[in-house]
N, C-alpha and C. Protein backbone atom coordinates (compact mmCIF):
# COMPACT_ATOMS: atom_id res chain seq x y z
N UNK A 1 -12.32 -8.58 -17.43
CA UNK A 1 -13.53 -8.44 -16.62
C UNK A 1 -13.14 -8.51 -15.14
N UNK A 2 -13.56 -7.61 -14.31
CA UNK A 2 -13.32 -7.62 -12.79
C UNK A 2 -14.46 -8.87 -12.22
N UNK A 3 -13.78 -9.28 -10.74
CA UNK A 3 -13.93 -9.95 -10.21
C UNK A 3 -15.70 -9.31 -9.56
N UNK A 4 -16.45 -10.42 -9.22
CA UNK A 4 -17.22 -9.66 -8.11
C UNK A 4 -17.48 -9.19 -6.92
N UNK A 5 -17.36 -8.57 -6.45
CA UNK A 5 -17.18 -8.48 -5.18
C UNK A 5 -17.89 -8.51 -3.74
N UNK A 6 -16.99 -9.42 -2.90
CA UNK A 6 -17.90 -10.12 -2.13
C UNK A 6 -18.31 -9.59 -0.86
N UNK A 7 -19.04 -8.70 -0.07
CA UNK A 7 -19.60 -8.23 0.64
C UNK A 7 -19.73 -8.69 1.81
N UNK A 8 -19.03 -8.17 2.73
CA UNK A 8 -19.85 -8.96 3.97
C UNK A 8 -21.24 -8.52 4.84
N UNK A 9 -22.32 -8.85 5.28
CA UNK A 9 -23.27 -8.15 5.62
C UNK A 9 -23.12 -8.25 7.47
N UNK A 10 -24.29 -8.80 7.88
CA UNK A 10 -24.53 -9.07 9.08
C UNK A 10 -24.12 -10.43 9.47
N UNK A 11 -23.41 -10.77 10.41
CA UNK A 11 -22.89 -12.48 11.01
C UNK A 11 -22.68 -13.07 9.46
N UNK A 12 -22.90 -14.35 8.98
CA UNK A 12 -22.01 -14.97 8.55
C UNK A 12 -22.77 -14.93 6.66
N UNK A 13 -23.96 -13.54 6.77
CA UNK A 13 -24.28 -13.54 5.82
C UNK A 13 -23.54 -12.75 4.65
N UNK A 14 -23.77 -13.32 3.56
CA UNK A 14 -22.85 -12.15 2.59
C UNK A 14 -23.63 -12.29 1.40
N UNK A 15 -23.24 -11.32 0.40
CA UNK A 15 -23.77 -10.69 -0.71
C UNK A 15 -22.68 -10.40 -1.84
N UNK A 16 -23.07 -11.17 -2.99
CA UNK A 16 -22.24 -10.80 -4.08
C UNK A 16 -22.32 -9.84 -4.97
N UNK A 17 -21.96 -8.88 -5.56
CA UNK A 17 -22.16 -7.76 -5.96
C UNK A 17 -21.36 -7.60 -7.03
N UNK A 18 -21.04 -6.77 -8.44
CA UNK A 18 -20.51 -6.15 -9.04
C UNK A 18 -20.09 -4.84 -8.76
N UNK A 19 -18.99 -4.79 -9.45
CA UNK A 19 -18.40 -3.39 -8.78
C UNK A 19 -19.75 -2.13 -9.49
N UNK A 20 -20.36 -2.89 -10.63
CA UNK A 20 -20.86 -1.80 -11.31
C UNK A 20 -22.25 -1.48 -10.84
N UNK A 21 -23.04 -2.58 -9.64
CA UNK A 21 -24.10 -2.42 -9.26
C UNK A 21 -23.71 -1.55 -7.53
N UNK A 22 -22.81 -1.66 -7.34
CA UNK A 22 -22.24 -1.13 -5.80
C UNK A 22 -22.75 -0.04 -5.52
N UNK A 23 -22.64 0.91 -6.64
CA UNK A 23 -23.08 2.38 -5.79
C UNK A 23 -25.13 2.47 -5.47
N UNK A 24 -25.54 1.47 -6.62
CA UNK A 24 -26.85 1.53 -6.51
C UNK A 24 -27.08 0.50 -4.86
N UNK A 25 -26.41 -0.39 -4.50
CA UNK A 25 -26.56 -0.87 -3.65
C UNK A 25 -26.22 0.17 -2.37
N UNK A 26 -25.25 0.24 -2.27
CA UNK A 26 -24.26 1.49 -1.31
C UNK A 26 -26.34 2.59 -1.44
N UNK A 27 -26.70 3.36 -2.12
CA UNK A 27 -27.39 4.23 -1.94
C UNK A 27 -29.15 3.61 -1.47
N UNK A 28 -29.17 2.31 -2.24
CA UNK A 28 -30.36 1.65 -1.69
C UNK A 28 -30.93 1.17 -0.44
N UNK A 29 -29.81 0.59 0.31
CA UNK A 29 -29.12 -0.47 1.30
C UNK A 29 -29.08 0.20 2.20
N UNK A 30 -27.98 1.64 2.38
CA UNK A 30 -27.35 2.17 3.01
C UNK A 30 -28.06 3.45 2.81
N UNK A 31 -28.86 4.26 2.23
CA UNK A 31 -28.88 5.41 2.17
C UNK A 31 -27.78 6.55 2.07
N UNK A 32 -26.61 6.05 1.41
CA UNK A 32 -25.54 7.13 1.28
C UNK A 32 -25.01 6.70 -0.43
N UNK A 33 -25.06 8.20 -0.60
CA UNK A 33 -24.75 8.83 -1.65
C UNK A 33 -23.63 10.13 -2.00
N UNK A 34 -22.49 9.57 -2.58
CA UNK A 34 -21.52 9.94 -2.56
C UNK A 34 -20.86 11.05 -3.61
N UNK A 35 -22.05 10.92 -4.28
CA UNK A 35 -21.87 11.09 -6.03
C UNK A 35 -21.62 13.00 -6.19
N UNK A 36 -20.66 13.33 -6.58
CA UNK A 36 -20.38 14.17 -6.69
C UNK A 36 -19.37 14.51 -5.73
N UNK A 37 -19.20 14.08 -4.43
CA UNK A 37 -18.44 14.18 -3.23
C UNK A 37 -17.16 14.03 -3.29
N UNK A 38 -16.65 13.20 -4.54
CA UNK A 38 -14.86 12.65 -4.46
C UNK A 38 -14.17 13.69 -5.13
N UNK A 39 -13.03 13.79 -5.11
CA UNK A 39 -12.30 14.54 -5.95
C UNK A 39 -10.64 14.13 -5.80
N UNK A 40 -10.50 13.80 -7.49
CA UNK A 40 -8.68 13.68 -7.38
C UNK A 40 -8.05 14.84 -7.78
N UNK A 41 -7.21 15.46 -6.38
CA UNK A 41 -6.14 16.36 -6.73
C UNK A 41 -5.27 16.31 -7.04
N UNK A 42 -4.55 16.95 -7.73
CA UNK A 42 -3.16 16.94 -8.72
C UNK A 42 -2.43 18.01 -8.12
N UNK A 43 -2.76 18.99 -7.59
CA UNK A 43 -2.36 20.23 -7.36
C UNK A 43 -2.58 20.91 -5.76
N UNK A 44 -1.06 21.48 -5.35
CA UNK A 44 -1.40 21.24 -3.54
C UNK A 44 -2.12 22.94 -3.78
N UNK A 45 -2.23 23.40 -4.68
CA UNK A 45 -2.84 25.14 -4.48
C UNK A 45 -4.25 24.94 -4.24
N UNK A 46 -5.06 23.64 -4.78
CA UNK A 46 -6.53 23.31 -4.79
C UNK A 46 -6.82 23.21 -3.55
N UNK A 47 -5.64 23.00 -2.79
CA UNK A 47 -6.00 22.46 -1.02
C UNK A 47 -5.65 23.49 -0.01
N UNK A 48 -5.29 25.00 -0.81
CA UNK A 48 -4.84 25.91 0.32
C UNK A 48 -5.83 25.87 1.56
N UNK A 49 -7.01 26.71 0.80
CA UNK A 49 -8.00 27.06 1.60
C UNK A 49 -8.79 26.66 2.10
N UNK A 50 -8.75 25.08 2.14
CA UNK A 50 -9.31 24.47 3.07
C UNK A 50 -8.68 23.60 4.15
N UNK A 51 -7.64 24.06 3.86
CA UNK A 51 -6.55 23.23 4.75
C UNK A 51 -5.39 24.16 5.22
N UNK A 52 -5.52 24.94 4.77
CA UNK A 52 -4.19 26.00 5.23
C UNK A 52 -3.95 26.14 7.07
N UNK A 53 -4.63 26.09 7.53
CA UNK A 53 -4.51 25.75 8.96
C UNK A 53 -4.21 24.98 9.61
N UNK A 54 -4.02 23.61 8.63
CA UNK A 54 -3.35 22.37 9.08
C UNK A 54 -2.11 22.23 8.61
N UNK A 55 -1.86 22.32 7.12
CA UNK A 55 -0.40 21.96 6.31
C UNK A 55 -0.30 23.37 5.62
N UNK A 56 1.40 23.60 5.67
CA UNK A 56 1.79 24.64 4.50
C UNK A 56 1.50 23.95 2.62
N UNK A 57 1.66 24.69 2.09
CA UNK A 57 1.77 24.52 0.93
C UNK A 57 2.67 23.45 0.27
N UNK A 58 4.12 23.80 0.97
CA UNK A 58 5.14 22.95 0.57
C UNK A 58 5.08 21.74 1.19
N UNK A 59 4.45 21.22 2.27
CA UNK A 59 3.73 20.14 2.99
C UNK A 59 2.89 19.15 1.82
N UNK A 60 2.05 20.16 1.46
CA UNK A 60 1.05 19.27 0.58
C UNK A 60 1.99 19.05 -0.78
N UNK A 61 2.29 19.68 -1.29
CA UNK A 61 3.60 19.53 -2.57
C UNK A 61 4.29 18.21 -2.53
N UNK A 62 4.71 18.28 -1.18
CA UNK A 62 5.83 17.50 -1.37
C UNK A 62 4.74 15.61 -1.01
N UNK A 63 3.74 15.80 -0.45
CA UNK A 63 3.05 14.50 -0.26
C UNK A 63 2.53 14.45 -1.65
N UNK A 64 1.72 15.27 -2.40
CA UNK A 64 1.32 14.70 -3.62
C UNK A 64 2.94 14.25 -4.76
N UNK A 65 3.89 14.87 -4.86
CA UNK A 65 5.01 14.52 -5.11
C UNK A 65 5.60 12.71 -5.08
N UNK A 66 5.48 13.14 -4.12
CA UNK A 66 5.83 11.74 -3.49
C UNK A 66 5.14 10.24 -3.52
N UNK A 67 3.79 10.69 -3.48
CA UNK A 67 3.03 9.51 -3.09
C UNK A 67 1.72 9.40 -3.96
N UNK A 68 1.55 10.42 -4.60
CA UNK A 68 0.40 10.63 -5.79
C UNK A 68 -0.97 11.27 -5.37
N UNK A 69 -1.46 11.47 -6.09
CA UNK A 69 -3.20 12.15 -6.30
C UNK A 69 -3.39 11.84 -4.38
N UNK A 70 -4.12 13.08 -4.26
CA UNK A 70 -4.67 13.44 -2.73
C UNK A 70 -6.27 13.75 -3.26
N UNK A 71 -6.97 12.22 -2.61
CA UNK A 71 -8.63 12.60 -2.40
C UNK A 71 -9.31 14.03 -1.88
N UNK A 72 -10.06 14.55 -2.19
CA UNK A 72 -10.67 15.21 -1.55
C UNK A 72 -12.31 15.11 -1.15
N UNK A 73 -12.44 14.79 -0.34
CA UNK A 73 -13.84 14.44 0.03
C UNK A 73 -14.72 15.23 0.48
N UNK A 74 -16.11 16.07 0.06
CA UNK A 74 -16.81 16.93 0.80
C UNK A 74 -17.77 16.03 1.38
N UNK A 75 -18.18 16.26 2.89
CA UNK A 75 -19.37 15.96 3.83
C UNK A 75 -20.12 16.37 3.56
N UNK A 76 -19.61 17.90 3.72
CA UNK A 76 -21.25 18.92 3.74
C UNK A 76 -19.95 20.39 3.39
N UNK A 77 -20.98 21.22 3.80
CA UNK A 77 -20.71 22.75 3.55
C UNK A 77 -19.16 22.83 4.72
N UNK A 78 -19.20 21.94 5.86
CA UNK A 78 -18.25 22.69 6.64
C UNK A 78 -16.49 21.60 6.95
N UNK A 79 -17.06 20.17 6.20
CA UNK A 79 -16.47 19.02 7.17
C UNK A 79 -15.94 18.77 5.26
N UNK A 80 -14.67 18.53 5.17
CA UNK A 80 -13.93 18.02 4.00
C UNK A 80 -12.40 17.12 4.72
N UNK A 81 -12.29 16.00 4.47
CA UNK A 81 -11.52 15.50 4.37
C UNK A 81 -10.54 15.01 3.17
N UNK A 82 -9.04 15.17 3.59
CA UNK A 82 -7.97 14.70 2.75
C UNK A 82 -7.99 13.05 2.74
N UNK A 83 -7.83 12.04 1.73
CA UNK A 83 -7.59 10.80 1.86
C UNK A 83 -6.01 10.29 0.67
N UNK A 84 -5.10 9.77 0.90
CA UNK A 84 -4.09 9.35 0.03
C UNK A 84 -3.19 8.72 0.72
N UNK A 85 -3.58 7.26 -0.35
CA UNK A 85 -3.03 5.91 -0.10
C UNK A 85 -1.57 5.55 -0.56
N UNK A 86 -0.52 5.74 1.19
CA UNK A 86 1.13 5.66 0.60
C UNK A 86 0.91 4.51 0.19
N UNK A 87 1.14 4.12 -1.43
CA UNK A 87 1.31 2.54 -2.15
C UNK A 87 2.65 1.85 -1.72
N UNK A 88 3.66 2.11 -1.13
CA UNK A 88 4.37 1.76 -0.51
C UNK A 88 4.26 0.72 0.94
N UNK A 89 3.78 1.62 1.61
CA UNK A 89 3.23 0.90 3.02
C UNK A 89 1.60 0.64 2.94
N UNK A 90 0.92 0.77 2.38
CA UNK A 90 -0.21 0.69 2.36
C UNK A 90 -1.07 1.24 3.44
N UNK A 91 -0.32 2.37 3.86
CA UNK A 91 -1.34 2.94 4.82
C UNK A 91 -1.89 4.40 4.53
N UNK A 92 -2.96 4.77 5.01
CA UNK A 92 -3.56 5.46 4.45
C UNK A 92 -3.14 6.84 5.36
N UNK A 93 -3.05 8.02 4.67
CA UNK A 93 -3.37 9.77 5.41
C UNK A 93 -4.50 10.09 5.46
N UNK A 94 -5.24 10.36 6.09
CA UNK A 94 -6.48 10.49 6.69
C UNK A 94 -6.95 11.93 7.55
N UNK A 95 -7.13 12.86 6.68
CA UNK A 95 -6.77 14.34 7.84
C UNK A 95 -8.18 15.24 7.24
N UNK A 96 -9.15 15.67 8.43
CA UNK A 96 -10.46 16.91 8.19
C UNK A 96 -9.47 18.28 7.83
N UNK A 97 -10.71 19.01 7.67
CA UNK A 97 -10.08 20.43 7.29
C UNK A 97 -9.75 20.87 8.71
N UNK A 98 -10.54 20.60 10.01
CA UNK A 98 -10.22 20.80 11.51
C UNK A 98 -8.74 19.98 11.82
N UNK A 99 -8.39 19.49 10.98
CA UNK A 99 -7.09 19.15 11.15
C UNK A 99 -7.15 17.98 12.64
N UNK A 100 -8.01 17.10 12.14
CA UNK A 100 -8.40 16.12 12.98
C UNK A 100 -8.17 14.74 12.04
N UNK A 101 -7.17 13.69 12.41
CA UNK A 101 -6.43 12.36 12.07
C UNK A 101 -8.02 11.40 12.36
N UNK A 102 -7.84 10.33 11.14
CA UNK A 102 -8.87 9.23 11.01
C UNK A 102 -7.72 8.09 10.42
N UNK A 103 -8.51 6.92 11.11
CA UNK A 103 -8.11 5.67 10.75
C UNK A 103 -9.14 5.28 9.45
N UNK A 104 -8.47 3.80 8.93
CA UNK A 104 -9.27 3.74 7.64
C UNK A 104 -10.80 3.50 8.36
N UNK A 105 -10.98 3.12 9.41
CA UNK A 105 -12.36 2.56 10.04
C UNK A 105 -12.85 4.14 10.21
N UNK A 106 -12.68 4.81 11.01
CA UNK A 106 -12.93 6.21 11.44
C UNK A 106 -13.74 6.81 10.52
N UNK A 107 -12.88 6.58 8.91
CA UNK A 107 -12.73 7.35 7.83
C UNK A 107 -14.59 6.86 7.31
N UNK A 108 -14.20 5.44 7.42
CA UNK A 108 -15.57 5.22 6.27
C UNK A 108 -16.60 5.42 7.26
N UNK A 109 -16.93 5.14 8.90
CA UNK A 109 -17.83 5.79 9.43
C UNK A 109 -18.56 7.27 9.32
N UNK A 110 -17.49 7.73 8.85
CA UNK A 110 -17.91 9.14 8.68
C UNK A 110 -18.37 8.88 7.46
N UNK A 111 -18.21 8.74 6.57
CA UNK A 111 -18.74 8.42 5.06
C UNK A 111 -19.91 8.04 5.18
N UNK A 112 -20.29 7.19 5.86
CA UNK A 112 -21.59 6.51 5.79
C UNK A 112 -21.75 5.61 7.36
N UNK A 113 -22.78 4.86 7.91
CA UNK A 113 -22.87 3.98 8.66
C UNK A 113 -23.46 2.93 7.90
N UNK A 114 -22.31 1.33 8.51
CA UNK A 114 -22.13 0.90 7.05
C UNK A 114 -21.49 0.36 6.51
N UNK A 115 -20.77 1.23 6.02
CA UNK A 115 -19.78 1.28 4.93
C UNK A 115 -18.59 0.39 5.18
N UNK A 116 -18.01 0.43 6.66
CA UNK A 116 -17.27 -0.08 7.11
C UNK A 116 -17.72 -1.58 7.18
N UNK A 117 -18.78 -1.86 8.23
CA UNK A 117 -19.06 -3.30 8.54
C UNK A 117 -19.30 -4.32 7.00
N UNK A 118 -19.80 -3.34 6.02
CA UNK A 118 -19.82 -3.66 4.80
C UNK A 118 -18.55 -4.32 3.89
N UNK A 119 -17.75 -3.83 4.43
CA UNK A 119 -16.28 -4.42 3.46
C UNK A 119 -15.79 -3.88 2.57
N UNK A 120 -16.89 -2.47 2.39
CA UNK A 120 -16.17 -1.47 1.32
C UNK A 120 -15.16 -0.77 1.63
N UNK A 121 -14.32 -0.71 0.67
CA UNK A 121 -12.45 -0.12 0.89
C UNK A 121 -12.66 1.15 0.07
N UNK A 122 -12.02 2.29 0.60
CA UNK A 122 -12.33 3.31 0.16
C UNK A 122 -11.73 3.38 -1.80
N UNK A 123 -10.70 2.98 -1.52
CA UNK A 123 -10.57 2.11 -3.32
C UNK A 123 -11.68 2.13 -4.14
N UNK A 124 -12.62 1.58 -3.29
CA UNK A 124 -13.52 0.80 -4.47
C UNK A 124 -14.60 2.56 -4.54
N UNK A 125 -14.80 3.17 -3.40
CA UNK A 125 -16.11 4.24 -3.16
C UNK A 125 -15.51 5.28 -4.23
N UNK A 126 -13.87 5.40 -4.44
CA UNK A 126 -13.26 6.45 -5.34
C UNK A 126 -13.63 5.81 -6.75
N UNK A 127 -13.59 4.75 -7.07
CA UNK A 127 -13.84 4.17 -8.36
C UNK A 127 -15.02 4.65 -9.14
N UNK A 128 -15.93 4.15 -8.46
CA UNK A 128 -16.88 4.81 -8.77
C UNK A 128 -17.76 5.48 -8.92
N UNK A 129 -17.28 6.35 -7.52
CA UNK A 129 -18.20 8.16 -7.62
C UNK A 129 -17.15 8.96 -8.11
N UNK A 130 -16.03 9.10 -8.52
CA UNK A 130 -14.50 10.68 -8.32
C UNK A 130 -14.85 11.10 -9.77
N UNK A 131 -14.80 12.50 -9.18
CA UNK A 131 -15.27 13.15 -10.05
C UNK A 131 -13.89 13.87 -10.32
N UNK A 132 -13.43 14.70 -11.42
CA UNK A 132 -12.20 14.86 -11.77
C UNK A 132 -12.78 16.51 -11.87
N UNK A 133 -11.11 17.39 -11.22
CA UNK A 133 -11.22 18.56 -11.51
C UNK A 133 -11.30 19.24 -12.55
């Protein structure tokens, strides 16, 4: 059984949560809804065409190679971001299809407003919205 997880809200208030009530909270709370939005790639050909202006082919190859499954996140119709966590250093790649760099803070602002001051780790938002190709 997973732990629950502990939330931070506003100043020194907090909120305990299950991982399994999160997204209903995340969409109640927050008004953001993610569901359908994640995606784990396996394959750097899935990422030509929306990224081909930023990385070659053999670019993306060799990072999923290396370092495993590359998120794919849709915003909307025009704004998709790459997310994949080197387990090594624990730092995250963070890159739009405009070929514009995000920090992990950057990252979840754009996701939601929120999300960040909230304590949610993008870990947990892939858990339980990613939808598989």
């Amino acid at each position: 059984m997973r732990e629950p997880l502990v939330l931070e809200l506003i100043g020194d208030m907090k909120v305990i949560i299950s991982e399994s009530k999160l997204k209903t909270f995340i969409k109640n709370n927050l008004n953001i809804d993610l569901t359908g939005k994640i995606e784990e790639i396996t394959s750097a050909y899935r990422l030509l065409n929306d990224f081909d202006i930023c990385f070659s082919y053999h670019y993306l190859r060799e990072k999923l190679n290396k370092y495993g499954p590359i998120y794919l996140i849709t915003l909307n119709d025009k704004i998709k971001i790459l997310y994949q966590l080197n387990m090594d250093s624990r730092q995250a790649f963070i890159v739009s299809n405009g070929c514009d760099y995000y920090d992990e803070r950057e990252f979840m602002e754009l996701l939601g407003d929120g999300l960040y001051d909230l304590g949610v780790k993008f870990e947990q938002l892939k858990d339980i919205y990613l939808t598989y190709e």
